[in-house]
C-alpha atoms as a PDB file:
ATOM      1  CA  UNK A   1     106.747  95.240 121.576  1.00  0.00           C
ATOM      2  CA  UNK A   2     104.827  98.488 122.340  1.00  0.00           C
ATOM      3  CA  UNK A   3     105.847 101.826 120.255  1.00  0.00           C
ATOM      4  CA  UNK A   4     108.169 104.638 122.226  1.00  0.00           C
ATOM      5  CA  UNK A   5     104.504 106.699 121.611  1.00  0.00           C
ATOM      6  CA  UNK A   6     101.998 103.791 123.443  1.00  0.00           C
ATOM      7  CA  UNK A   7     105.005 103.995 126.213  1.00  0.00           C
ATOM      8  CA  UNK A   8     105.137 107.571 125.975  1.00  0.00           C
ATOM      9  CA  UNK A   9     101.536 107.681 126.974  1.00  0.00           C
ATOM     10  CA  UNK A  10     101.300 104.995 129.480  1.00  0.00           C
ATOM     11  CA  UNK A  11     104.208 106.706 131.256  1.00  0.00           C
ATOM     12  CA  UNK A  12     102.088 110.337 131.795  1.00  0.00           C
ATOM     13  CA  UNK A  13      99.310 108.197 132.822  1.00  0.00           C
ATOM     14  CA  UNK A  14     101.230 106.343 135.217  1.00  0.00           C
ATOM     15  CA  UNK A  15     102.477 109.595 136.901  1.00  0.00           C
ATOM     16  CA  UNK A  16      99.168 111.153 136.870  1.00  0.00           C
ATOM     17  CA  UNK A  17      97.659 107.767 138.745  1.00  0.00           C
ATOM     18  CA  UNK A  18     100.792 108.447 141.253  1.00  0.00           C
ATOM     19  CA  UNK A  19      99.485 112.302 141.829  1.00  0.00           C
ATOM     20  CA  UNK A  20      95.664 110.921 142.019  1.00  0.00           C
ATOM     21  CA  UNK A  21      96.775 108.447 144.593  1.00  0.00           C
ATOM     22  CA  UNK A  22      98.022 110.825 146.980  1.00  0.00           C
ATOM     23  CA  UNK A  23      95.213 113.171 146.315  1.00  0.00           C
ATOM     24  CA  UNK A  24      96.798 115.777 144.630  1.00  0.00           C
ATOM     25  CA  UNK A  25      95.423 117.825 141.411  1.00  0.00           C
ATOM     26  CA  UNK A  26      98.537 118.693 138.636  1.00  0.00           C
ATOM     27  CA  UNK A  27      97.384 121.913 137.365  1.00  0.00           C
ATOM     28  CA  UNK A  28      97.952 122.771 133.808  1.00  0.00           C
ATOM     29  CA  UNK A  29      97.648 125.857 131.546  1.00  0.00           C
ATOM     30  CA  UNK A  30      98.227 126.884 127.743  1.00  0.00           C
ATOM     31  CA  UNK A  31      99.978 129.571 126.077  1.00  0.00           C
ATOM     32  CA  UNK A  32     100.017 129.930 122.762  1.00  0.00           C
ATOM     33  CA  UNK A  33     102.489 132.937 121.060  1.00  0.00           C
ATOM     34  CA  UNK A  34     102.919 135.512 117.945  1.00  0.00           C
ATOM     35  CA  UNK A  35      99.101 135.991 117.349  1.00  0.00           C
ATOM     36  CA  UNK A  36      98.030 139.380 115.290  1.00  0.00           C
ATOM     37  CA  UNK A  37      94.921 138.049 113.339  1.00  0.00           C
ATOM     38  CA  UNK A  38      92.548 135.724 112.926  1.00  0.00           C
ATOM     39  CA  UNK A  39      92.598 132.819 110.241  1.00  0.00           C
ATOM     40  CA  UNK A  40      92.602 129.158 109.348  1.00  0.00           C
ATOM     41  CA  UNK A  41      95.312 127.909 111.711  1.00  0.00           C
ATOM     42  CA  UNK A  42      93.761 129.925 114.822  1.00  0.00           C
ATOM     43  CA  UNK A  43      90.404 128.657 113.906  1.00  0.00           C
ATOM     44  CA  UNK A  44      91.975 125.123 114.107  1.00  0.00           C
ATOM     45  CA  UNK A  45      93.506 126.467 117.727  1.00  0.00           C
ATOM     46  CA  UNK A  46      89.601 127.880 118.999  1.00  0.00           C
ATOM     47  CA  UNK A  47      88.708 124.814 118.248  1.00  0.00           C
ATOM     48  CA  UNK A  48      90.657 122.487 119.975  1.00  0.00           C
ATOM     49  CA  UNK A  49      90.151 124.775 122.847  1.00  0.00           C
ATOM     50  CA  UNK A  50      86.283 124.775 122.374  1.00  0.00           C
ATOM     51  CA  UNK A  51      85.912 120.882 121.975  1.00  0.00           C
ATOM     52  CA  UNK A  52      88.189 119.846 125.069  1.00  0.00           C
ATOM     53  CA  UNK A  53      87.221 122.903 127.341  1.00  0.00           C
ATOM     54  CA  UNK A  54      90.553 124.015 127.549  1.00  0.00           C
ATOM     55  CA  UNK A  55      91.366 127.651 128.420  1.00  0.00           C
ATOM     56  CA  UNK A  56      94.286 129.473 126.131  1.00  0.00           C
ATOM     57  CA  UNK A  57      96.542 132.404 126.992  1.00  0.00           C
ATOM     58  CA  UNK A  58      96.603 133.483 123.405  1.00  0.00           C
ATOM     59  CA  UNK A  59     100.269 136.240 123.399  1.00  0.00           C
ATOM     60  CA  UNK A  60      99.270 138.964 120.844  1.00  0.00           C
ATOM     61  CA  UNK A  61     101.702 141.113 119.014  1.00  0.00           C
ATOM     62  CA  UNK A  62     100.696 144.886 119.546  1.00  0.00           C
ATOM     63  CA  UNK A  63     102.158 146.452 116.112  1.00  0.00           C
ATOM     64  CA  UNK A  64     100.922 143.545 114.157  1.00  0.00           C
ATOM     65  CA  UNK A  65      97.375 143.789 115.723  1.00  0.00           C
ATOM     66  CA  UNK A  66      94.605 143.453 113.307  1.00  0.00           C
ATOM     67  CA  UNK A  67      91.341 144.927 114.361  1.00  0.00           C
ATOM     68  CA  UNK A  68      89.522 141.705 112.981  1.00  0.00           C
ATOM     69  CA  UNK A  69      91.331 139.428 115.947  1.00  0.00           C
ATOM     70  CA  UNK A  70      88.908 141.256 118.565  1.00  0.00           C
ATOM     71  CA  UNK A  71      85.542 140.246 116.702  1.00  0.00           C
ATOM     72  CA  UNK A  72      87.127 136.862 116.515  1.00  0.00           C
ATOM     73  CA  UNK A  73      88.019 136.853 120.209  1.00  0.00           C
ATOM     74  CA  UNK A  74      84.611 137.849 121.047  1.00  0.00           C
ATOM     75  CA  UNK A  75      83.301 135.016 120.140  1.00  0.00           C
ATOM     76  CA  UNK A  76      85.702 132.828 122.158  1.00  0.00           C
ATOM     77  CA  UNK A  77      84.940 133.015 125.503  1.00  0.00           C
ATOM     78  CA  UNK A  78      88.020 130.676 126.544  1.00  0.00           C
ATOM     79  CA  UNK A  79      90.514 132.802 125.223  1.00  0.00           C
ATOM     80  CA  UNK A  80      92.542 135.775 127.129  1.00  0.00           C
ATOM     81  CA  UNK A  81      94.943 137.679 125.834  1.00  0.00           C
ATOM     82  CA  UNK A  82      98.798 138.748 126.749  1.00  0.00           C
ATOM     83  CA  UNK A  83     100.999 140.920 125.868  1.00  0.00           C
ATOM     84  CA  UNK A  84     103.740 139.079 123.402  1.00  0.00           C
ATOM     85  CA  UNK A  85     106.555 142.393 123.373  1.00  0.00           C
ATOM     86  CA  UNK A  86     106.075 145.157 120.903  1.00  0.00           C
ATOM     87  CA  UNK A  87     107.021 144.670 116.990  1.00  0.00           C
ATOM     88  CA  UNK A  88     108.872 140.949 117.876  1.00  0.00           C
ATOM     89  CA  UNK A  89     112.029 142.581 116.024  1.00  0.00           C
ATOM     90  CA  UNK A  90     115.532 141.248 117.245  1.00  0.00           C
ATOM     91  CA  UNK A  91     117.952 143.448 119.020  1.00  0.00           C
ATOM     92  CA  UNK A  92     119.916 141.545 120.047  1.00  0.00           C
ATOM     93  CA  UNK A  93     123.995 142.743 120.498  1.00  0.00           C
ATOM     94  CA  UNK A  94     126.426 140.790 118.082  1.00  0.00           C
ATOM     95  CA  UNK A  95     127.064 137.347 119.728  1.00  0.00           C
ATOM     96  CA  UNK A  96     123.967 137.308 121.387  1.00  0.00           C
ATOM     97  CA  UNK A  97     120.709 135.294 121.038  1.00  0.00           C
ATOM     98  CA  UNK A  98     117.606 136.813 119.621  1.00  0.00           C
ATOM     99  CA  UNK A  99     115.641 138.825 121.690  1.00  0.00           C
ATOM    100  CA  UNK A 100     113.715 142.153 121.092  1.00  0.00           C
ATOM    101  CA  UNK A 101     113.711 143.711 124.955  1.00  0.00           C
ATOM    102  CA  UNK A 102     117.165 144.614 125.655  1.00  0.00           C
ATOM    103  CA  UNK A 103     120.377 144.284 123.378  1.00  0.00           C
ATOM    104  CA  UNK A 104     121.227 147.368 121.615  1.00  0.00           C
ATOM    105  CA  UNK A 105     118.201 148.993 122.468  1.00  0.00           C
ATOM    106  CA  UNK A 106     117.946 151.209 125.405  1.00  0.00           C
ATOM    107  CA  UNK A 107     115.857 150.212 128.269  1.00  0.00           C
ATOM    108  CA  UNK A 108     114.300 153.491 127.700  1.00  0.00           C
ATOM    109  CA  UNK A 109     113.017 153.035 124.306  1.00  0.00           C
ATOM    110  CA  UNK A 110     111.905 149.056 125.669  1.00  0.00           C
ATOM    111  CA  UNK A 111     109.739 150.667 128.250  1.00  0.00           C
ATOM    112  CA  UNK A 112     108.199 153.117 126.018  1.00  0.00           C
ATOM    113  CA  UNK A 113     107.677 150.461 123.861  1.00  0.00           C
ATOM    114  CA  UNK A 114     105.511 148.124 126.479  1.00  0.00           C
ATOM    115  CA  UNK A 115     103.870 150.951 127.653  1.00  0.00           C
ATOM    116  CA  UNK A 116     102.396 151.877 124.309  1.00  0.00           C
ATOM    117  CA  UNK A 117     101.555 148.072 123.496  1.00  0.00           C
ATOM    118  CA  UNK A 118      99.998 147.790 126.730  1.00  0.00           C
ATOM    119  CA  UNK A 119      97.745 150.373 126.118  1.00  0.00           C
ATOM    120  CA  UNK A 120      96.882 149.336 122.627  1.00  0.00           C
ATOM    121  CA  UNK A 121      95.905 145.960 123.748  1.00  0.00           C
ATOM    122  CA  UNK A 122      94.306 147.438 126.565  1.00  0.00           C
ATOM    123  CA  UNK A 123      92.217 149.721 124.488  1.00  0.00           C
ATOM    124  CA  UNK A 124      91.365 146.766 122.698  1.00  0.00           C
ATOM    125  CA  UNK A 125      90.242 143.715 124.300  1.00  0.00           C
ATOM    126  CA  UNK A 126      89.292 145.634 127.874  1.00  0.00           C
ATOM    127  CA  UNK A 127      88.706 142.856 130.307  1.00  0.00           C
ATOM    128  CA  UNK A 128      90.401 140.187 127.824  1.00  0.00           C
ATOM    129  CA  UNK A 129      93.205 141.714 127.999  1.00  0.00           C
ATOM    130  CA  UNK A 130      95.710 140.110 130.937  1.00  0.00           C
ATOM    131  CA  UNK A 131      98.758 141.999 132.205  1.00  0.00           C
ATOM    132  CA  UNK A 132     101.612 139.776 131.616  1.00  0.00           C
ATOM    133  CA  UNK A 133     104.359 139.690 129.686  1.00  0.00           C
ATOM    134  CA  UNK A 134     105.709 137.108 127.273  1.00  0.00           C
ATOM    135  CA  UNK A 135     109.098 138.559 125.499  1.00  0.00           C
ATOM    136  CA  UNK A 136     109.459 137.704 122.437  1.00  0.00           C
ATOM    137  CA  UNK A 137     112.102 134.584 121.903  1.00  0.00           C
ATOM    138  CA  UNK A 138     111.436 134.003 125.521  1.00  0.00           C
ATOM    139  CA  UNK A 139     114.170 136.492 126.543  1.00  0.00           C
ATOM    140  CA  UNK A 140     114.267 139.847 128.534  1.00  0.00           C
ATOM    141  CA  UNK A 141     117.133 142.143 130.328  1.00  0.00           C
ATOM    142  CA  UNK A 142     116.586 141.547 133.570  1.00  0.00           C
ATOM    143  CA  UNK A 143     116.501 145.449 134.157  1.00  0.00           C
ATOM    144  CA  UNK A 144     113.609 145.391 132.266  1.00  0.00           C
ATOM    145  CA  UNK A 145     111.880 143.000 134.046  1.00  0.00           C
ATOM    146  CA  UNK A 146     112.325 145.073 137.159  1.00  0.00           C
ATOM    147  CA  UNK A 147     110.680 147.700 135.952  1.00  0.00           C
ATOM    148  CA  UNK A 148     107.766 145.781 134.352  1.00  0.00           C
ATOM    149  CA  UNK A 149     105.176 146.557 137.417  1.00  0.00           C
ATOM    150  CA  UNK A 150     105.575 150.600 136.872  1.00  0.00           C
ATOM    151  CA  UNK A 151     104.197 149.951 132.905  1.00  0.00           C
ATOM    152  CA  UNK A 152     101.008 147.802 134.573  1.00  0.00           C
ATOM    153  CA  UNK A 153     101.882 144.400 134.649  1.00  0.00           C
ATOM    154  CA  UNK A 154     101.029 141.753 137.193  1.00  0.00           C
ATOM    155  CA  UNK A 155     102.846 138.692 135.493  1.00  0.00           C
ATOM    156  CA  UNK A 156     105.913 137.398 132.754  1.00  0.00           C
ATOM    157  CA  UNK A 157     105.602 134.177 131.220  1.00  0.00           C
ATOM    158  CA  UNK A 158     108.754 132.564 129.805  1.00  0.00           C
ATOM    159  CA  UNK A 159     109.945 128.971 128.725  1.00  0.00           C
ATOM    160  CA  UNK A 160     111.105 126.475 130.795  1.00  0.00           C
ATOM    161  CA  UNK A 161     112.825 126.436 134.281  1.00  0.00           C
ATOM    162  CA  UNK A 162     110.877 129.421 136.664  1.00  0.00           C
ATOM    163  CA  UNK A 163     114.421 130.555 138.851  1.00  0.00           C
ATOM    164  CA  UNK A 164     112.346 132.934 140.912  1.00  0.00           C
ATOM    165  CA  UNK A 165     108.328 132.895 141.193  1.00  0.00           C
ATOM    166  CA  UNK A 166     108.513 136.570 142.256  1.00  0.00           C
ATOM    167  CA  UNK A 167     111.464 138.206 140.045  1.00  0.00           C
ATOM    168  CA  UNK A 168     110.299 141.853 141.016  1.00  0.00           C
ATOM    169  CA  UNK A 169     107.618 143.225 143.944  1.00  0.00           C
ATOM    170  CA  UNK A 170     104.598 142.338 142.708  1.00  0.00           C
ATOM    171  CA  UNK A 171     105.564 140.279 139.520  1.00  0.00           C
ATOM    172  CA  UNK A 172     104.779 136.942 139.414  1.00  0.00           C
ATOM    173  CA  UNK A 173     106.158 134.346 136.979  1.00  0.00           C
ATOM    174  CA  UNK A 174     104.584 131.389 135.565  1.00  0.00           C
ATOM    175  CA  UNK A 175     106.734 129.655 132.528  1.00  0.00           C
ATOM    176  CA  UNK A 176     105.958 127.200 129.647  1.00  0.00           C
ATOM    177  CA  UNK A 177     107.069 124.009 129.980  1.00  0.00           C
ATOM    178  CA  UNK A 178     106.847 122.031 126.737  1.00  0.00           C
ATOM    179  CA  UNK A 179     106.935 122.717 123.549  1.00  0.00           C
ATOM    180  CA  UNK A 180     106.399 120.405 120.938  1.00  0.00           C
ATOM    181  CA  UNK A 181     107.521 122.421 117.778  1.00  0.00           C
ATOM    182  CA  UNK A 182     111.649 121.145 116.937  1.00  0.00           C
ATOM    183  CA  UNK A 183     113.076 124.929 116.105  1.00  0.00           C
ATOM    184  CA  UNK A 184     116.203 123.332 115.322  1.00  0.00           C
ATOM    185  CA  UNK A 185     114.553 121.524 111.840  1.00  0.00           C
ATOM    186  CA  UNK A 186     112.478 123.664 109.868  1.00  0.00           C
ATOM    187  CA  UNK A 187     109.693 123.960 112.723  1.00  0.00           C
ATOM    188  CA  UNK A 188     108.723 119.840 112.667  1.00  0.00           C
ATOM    189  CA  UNK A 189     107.675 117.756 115.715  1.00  0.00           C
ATOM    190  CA  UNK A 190     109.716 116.903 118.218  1.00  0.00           C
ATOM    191  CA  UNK A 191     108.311 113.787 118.516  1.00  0.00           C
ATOM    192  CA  UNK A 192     105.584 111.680 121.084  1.00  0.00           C
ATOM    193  CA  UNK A 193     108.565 109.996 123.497  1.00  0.00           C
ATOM    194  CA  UNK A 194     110.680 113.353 123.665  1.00  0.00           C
ATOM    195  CA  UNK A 195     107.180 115.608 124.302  1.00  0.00           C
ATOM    196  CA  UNK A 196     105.881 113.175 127.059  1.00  0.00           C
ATOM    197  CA  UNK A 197     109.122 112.772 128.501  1.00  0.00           C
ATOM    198  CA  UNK A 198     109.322 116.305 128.802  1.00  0.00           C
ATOM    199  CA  UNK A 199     105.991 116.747 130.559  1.00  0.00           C
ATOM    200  CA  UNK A 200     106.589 113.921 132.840  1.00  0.00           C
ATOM    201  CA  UNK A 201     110.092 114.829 134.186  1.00  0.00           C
ATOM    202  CA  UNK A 202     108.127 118.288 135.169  1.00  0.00           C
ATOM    203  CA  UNK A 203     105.760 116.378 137.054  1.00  0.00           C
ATOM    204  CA  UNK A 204     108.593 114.654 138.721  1.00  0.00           C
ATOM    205  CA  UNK A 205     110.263 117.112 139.685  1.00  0.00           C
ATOM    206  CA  UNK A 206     107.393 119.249 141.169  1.00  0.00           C
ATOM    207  CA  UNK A 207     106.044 116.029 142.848  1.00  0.00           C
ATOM    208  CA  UNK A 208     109.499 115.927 144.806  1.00  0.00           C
ATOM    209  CA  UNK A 209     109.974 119.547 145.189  1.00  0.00           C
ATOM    210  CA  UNK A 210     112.784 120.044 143.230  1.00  0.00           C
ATOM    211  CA  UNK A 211     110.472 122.276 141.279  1.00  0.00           C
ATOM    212  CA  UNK A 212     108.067 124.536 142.441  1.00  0.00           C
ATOM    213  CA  UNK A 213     105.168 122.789 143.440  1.00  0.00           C
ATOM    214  CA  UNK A 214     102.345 125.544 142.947  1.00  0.00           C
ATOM    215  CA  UNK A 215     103.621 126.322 139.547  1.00  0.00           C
ATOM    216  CA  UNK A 216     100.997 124.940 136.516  1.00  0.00           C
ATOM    217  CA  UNK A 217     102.957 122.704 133.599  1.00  0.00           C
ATOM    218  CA  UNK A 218     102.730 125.177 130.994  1.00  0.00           C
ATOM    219  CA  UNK A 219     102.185 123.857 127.582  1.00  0.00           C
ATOM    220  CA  UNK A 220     103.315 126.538 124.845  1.00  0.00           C
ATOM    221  CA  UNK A 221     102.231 126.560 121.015  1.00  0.00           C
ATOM    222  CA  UNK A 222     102.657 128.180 117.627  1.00  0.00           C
ATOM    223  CA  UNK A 223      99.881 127.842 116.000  1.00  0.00           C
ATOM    224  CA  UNK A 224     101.052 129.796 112.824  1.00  0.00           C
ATOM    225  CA  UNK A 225     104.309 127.546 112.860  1.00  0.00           C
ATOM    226  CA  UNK A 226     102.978 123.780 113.704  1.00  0.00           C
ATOM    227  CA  UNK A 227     103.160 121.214 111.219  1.00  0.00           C
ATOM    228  CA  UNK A 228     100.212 118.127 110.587  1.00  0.00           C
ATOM    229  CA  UNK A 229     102.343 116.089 113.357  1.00  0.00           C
ATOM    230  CA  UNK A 230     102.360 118.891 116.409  1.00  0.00           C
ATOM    231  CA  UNK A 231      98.524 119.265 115.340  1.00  0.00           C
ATOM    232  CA  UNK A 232      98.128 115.896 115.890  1.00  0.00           C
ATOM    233  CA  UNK A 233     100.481 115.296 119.203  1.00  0.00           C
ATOM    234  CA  UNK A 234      98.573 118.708 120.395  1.00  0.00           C
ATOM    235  CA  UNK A 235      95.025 117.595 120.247  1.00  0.00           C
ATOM    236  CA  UNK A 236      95.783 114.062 121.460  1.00  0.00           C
ATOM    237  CA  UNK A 237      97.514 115.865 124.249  1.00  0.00           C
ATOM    238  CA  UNK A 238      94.586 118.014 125.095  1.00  0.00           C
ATOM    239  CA  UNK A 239      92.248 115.297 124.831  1.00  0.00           C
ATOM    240  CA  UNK A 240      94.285 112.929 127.614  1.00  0.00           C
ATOM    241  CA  UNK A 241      94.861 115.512 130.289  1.00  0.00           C
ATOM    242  CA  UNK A 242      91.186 116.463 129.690  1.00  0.00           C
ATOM    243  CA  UNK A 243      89.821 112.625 130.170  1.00  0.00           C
ATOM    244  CA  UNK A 244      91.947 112.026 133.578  1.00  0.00           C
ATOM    245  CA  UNK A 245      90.920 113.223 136.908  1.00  0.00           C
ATOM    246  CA  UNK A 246      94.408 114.125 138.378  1.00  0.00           C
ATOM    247  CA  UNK A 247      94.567 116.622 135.652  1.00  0.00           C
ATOM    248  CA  UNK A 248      93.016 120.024 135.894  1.00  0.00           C
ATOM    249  CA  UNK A 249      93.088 123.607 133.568  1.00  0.00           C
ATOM    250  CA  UNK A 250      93.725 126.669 134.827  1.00  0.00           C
ATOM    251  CA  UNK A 251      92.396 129.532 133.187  1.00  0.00           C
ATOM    252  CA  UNK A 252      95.114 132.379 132.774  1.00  0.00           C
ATOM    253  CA  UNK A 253      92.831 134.801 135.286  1.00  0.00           C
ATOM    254  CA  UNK A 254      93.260 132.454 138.109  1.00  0.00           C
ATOM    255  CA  UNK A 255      96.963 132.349 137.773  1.00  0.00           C
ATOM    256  CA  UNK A 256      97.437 135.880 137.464  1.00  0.00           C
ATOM    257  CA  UNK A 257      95.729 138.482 139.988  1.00  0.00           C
ATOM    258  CA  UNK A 258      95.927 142.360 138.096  1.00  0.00           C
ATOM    259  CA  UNK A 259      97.346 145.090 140.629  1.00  0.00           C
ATOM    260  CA  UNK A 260      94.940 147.024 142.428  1.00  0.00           C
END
């Protein structure tokens, strides 16, 4: 009997065959969160990129920003970078889940708070440097994101199901999709079946249009959180999509367009 892994696999393959068939191209794209300097587990991460050709959305922590992360950057030519909120502190109202742009901070003092991140990432990577958002914990007051376009930026990026592709006037969201880190036990692997199955019932439902079809499957990482396991799923994940010709990359710049 085959492993829930070897089924796992043969059961993305199966609905990649279904999307070649009909000569259709499933776009993917990578985001990978809570970067502020270089080091051995984001070496790991350039790598993987480098070897498989795979472009990463890498979300960058202003206040934590180490100057050395733009010499390493400039030497990865696959690699963009967003915005990933402002200090990643939680302030989040008693009862509530973590998040750092809204609860008991103003909306005021949030905006302020983008603004001057934006600019320091600005400052520092220049054309690397993409305008979209990713909020910390995957969470933002929706006031906020109204008033995201007026700070400079173009795009939010989130986790899982995109309600609204356009959530304010020239805003565009593209969300994560999978991700293969178990938060719920000490930051492990979720496992091969429960990853694929993941991926595939995204595929699905775009493929039927109960999702939105010109939305990439967004695969998200943690590179400083992943143990040997999501490594391993990762790269083996990487290496698939990359080998079969339904499958295609996006690079962050062609998902987002910056305001003119």
């Amino acid at each position: 009997m085959k492993s829930l892994a070897v089924q796992a696999w043969q059961w993305l393959g199966r609905e990649l065959d279904t999307w070649a068939d009909t000569g259709k191209t499933v776009h993917f794209w990578w985001r990978d969160d809570d970067a502020t300097e270089p080091g051995v587990a984001l070496d790991r991460l350039a790598g993987l990129s480098h070897n498989w050709d795979v472009p990463l959305a890498l979300a960058v922590i202003p206040t934590g920003l180490n100057p050395e992360l733009v010499d390493f950057l400039q030497q990865n030519s696959l690699t963009c970078v967003f915005q990933h909120g402002f200090t990643h502190e939680n302030h989040a109202a008693p009862g509530q889940r973590k998040l750092e742009l809204g609860g008991t901070q103003t909306i005021e003092k949030s905006i302020a708070d983008l603004e001057q991140g934006y600019q320091v990432l600005n400052e520092h990577f220049s054309a690397r440097f993409k305008p979209v958002l990713v909020p910390p914990w995957n969470r933002i007051d929706d006031e906020l994101v109204a008033r995201l376009v007026e700070i400079g930026f173009c795009g939010i990026s989130t986790m899982k199901v995109c309600r609204n592709a356009y959530p304010a006037p020239g805003l565009r969201q593209v969300n994560t999709h999978l991700d293969p880190v178990n938060w719920r036990h000490q930051g492990g692997f979720i496992g091969v079946y429960p990853a694929i199955a993941i991926l595939v019932q995204h595929l699905i439902a775009k493929r039927l249009g109960y999702r939105d079809y010109n939305e990439p499957t967004g695969i998200l990482t943690h590179h400083l959180a992943q143990n040997e396991a999501v490594w391993q799923f990762l790269e083996d994940l990487l290496q698939f999509l990359s080998e079969h010709p339904a499958a295609a990359w996006l690079d962050a710049s062609t998902i987002w367009q910056p305001l003119k």
